[in-house]
Protein backbone atom coordinates (compact mmCIF):
# COMPACT_ATOMS: atom_id res chain seq x y z
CA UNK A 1 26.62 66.78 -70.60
CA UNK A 2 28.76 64.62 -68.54
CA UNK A 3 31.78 65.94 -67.26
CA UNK A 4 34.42 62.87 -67.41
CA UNK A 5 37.09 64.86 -64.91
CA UNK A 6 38.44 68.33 -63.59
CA UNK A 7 37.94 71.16 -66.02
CA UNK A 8 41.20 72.91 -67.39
CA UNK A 9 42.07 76.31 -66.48
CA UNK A 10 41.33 77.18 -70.40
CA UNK A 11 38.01 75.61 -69.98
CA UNK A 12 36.64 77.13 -67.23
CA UNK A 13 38.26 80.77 -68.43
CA UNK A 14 36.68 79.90 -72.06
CA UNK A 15 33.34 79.24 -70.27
CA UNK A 16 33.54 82.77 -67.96
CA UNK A 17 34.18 84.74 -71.05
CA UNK A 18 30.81 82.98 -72.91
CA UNK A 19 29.19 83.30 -70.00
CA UNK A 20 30.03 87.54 -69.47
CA UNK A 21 29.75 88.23 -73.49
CA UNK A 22 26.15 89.35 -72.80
CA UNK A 23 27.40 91.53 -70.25
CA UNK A 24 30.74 92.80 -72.42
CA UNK A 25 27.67 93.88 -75.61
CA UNK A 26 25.51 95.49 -73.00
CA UNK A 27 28.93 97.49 -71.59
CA UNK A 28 30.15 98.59 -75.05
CA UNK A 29 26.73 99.59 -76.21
CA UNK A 30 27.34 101.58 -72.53
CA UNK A 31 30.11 103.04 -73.43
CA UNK A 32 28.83 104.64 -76.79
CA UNK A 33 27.19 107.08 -75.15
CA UNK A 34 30.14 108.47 -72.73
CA UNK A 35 32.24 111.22 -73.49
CA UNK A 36 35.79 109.86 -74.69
CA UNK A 37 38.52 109.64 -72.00
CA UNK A 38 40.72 110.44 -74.66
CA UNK A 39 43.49 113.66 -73.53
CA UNK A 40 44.22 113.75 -77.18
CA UNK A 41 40.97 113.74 -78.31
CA UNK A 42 39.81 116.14 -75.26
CA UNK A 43 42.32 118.69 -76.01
CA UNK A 44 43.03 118.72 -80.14
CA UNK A 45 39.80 117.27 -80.68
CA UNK A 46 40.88 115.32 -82.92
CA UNK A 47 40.41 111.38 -82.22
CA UNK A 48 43.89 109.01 -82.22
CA UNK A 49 44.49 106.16 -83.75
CA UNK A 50 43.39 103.94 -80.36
CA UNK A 51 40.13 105.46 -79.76
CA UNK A 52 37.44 103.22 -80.01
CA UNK A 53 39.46 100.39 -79.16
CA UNK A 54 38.23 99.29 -75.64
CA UNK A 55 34.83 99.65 -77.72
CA UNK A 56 35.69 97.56 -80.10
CA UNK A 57 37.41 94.78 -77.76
CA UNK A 58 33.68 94.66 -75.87
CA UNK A 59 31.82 94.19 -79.05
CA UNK A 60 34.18 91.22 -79.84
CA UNK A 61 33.47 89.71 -76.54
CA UNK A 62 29.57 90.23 -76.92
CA UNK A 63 30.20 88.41 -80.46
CA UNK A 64 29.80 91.58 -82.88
CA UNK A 65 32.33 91.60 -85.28
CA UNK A 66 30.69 94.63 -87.49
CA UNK A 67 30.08 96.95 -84.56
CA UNK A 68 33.71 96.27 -83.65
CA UNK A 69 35.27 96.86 -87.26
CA UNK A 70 32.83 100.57 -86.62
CA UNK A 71 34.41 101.45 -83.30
CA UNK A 72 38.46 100.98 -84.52
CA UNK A 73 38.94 99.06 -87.61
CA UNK A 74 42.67 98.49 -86.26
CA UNK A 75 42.47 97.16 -83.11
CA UNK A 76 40.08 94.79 -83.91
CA UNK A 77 41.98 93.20 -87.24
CA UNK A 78 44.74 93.25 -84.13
CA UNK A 79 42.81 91.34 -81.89
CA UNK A 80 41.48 89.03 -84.27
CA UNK A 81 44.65 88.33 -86.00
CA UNK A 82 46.56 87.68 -82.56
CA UNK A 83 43.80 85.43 -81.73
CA UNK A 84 44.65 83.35 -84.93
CA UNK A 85 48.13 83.10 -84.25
CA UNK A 86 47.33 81.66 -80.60
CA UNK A 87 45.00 79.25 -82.53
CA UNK A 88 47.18 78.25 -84.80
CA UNK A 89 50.19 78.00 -82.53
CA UNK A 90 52.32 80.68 -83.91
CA UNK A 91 52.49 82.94 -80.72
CA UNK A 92 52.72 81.28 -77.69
CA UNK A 93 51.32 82.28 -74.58
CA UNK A 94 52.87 81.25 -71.40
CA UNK A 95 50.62 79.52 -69.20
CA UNK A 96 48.68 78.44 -72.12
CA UNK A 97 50.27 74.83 -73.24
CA UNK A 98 49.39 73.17 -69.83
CA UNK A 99 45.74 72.71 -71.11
CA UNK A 100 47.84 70.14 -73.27
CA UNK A 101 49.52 68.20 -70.56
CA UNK A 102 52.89 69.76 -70.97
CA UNK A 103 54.87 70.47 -67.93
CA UNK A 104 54.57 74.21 -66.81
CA UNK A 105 57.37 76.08 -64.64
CA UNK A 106 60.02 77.83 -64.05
CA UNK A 107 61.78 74.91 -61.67
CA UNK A 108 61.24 72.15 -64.71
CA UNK A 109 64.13 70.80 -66.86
């Protein structure tokens, strides 16, 4: 593949986070096995509505979808669904619509 110019800062951050998803399934398949840092589930012992998430997140990254929906069914219907609003423009994200030539800043008209 030819590159025809200077990569974008969403290409190159788009190419680290392919590049580490290996690394992000090998962590959350880590993190399985570790007792939860949870102070609500350490002292009710009861888990809360969160826990599992930063699982789930790493699965995502290491492109697992069903061990994610496992670890927290929530946060990863959050995750995906905030990801498909970026996609299809509904949230914006501030940084992200200079990877479309669009002036940037807070010092532009």
């Amino acid at each position: 593949m030819v590159l025809k110019g200077k990569l974008t800062s969403i290409e190159l951050g788009l190419a680290a986070i392919v590049l580490a998803s290996p690394f992000a399934l090998r962590f959350a398949r880590y993190l399985e096995h570790q007792p939860s840092l949870c102070p609500l589930q350490q002292f009710a012992g009861m888990a809360c509505p969160s826990c599992g998430g930063t699982r789930a997140v790493f699965y995502l990254w290491g492109a697992d979808p069903v061990q994610a929906l496992k670890s927290n069914f929530g946060v990863t219907l959050f995750v995906l669904g905030t990801m498909g609003l970026i996609a299809a423009g509904k949230l914006e994200v501030p940084g992200l619509n200079r990877a479309r030539g669009e002036a940037v800043g807070l010092g532009n008209p």
